[in-house]
N, C-alpha and C. Protein backbone atom coordinates (compact mmCIF):
# COMPACT_ATOMS: atom_id res chain seq x y z
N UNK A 1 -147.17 -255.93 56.31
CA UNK A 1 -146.15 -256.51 57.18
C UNK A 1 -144.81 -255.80 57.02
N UNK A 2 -144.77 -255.49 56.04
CA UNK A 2 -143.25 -254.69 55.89
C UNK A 2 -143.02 -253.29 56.41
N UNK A 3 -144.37 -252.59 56.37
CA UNK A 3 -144.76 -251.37 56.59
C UNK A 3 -144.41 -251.45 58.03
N UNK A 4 -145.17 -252.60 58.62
CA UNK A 4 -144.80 -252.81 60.41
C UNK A 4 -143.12 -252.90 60.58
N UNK A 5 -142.81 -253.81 60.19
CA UNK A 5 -141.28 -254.02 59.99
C UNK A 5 -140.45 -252.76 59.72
N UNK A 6 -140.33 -252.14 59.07
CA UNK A 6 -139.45 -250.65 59.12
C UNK A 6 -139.83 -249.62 60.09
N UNK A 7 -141.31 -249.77 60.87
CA UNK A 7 -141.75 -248.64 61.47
C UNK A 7 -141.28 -249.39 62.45
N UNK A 8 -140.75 -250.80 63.70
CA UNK A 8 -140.02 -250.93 64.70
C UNK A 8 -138.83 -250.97 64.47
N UNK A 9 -138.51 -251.46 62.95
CA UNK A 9 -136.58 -250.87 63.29
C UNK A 9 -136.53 -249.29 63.38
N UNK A 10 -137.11 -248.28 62.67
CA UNK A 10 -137.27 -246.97 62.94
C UNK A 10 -137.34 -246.92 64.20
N UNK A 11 -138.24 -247.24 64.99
CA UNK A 11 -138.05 -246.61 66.48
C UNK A 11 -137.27 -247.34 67.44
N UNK A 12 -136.64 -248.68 67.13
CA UNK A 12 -135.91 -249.42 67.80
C UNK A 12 -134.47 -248.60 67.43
N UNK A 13 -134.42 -247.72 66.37
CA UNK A 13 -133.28 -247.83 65.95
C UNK A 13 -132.41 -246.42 66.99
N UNK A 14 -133.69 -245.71 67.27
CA UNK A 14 -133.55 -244.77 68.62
C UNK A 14 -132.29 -244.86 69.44
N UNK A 15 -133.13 -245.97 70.22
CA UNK A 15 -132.04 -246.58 71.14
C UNK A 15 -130.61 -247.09 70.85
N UNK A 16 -130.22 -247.26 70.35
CA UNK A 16 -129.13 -248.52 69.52
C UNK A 16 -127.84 -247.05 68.62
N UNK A 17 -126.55 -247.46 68.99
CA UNK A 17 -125.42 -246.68 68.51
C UNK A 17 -126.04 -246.92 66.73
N UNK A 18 -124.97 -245.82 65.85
CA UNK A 18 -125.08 -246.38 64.71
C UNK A 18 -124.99 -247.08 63.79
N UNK A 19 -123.21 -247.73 65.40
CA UNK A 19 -122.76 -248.78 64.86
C UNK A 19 -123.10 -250.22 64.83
N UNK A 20 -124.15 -249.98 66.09
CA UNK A 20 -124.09 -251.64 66.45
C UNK A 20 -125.63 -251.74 65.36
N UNK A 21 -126.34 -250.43 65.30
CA UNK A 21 -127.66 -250.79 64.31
C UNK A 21 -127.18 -251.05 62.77
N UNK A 22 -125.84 -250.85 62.06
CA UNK A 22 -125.15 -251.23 61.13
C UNK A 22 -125.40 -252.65 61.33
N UNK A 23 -124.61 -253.15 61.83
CA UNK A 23 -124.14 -254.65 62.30
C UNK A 23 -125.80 -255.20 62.72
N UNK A 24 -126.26 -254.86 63.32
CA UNK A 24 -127.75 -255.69 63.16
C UNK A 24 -128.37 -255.81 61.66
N UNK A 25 -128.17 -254.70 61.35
CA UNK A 25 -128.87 -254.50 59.65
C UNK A 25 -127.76 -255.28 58.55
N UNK A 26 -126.85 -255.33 58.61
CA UNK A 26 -125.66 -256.33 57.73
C UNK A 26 -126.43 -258.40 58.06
N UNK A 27 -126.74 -258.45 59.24
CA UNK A 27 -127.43 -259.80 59.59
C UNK A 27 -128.67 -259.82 59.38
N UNK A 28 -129.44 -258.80 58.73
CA UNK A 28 -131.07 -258.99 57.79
C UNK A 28 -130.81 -259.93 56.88
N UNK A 29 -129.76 -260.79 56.09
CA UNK A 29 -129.68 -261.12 55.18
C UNK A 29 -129.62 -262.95 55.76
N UNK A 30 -128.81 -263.17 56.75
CA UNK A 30 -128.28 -264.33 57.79
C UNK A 30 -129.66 -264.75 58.24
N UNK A 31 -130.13 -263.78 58.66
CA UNK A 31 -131.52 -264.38 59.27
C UNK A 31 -132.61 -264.54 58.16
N UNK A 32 -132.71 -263.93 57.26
CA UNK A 32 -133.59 -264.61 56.29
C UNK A 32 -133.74 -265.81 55.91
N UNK A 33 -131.98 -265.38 55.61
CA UNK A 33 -131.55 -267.67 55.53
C UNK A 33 -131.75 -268.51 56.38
N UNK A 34 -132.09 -267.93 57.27
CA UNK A 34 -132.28 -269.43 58.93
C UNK A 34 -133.76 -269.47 58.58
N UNK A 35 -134.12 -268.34 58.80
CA UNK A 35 -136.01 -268.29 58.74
C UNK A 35 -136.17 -268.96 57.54
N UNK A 36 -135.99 -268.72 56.54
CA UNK A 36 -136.53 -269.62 55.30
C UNK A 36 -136.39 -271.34 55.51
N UNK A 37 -134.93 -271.81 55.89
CA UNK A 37 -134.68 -272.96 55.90
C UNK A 37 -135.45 -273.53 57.15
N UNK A 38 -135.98 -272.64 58.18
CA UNK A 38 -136.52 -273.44 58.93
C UNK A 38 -138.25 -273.58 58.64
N UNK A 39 -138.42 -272.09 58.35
CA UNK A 39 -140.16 -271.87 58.26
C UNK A 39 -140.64 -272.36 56.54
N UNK A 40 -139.76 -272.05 56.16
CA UNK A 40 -140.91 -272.71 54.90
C UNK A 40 -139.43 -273.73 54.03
N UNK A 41 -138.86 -273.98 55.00
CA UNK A 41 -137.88 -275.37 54.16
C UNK A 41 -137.13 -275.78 53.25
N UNK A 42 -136.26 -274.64 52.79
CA UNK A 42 -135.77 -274.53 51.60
C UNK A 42 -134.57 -275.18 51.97
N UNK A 43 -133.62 -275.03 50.76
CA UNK A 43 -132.81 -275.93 50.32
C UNK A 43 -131.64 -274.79 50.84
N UNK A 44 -130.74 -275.28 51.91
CA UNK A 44 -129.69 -274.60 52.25
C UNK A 44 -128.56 -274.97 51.26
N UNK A 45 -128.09 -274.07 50.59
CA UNK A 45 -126.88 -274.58 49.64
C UNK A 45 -125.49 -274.21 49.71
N UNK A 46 -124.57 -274.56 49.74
CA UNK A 46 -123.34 -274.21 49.88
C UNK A 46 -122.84 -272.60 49.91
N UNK A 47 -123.77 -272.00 49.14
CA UNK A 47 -123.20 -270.31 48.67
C UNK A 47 -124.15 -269.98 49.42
N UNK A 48 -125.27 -270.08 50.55
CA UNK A 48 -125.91 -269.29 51.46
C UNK A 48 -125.18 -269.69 52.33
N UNK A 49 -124.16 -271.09 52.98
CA UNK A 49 -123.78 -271.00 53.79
C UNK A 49 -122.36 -270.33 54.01
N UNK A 50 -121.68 -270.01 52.63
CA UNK A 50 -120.69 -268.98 52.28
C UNK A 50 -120.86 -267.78 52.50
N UNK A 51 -121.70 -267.26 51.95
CA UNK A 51 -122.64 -266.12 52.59
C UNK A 51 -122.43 -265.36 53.91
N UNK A 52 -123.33 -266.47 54.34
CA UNK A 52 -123.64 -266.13 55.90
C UNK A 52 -122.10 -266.01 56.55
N UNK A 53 -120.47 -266.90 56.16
CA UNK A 53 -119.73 -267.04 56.78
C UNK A 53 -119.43 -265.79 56.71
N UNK A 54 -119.10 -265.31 55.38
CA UNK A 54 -118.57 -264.05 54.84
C UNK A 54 -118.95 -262.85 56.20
N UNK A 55 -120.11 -263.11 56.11
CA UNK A 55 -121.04 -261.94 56.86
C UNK A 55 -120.66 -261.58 58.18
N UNK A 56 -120.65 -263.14 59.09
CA UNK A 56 -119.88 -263.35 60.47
C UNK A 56 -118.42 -262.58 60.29
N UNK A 57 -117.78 -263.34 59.78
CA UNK A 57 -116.32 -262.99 59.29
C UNK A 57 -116.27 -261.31 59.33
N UNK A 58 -117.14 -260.73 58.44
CA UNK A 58 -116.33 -259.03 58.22
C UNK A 58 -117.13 -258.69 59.82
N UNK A 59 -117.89 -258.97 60.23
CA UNK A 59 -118.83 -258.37 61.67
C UNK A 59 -117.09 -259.02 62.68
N UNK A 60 -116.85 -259.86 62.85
CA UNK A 60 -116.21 -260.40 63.70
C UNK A 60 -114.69 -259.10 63.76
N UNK A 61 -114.19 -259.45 62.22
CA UNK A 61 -113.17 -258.23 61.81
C UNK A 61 -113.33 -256.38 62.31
N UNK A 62 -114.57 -256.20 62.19
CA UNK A 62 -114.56 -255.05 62.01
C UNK A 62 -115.48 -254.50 63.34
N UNK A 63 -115.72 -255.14 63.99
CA UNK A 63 -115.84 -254.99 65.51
C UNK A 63 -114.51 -255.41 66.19
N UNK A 64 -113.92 -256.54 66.51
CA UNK A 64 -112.46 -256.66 66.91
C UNK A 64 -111.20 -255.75 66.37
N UNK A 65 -111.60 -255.79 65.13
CA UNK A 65 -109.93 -255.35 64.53
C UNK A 65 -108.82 -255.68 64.45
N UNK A 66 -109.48 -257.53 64.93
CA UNK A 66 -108.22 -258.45 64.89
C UNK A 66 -107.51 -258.32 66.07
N UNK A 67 -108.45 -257.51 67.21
CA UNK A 67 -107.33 -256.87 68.00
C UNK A 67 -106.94 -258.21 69.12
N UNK A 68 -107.83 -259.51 69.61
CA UNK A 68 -107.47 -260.41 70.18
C UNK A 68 -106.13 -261.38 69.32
N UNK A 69 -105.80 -261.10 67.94
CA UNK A 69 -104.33 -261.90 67.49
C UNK A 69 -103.35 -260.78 68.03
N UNK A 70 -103.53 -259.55 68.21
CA UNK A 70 -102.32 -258.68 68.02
C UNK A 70 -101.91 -259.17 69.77
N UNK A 71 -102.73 -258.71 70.38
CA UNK A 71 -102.56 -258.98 71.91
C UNK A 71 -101.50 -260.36 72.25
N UNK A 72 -101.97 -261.18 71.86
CA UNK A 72 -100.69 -262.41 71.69
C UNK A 72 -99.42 -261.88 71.06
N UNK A 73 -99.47 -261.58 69.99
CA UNK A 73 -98.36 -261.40 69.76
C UNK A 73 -96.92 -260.34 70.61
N UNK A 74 -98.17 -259.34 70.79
CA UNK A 74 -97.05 -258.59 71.74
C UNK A 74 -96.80 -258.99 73.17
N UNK A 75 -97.40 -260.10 74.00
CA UNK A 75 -96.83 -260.67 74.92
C UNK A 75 -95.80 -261.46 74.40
N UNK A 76 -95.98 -262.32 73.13
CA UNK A 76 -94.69 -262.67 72.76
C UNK A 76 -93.78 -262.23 72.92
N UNK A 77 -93.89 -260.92 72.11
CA UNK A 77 -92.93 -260.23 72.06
C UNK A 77 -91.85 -260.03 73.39
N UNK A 78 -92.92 -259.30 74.42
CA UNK A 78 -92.63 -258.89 75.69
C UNK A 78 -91.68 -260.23 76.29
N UNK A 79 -91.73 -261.44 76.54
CA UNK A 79 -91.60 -262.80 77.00
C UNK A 79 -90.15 -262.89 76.73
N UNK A 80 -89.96 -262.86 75.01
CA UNK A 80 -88.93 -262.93 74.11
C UNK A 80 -87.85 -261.47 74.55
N UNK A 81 -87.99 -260.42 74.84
CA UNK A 81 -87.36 -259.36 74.84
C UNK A 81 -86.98 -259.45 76.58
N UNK A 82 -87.68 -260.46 77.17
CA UNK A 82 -87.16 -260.39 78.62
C UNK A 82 -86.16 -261.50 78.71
N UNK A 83 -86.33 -262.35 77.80
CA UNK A 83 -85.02 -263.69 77.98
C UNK A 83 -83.81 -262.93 76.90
């Protein structure tokens, strides 16, 4: 099964930038945790759901760049520099 598993991310990985196949491969870890807690029922605990936030969090950062807070601010700016 694993053998199958690396031979379609290998050829899936074809298609797909290097960045966005980064960012799919950083969420191998997120989805383990869903699949476990749902398919065989484990005990979701506070530090997998820390985890997983962490994980969202730097993907969210480092695809944006924060760049939807800056955008506000410099209409502020703009608003403020016209009154």
């Amino acid at each position: 099964s694993t053998t199958v598993a690396f031979l379609l991310q290998t050829v899936c990985q074809k298609d797909v930038s290097e960045t966005k196949s980064a960012i799919i491969l950083s969420l191998e870890s997120v989805f383990g945790t869903i699949l476990s807690v749902i398919i065989l029922h484990e005990v979701l605990t506070i530090r997998m759901v820390i985890g997983c936030l962490v994980i969202f969090c730097a993907i969210i950062i480092s695809e944006t760049k924060l760049s939807f807070l800056k955008k506000d601010k410099l209409k502020e700016e703009k608003t403020n520099s016209m009154n």
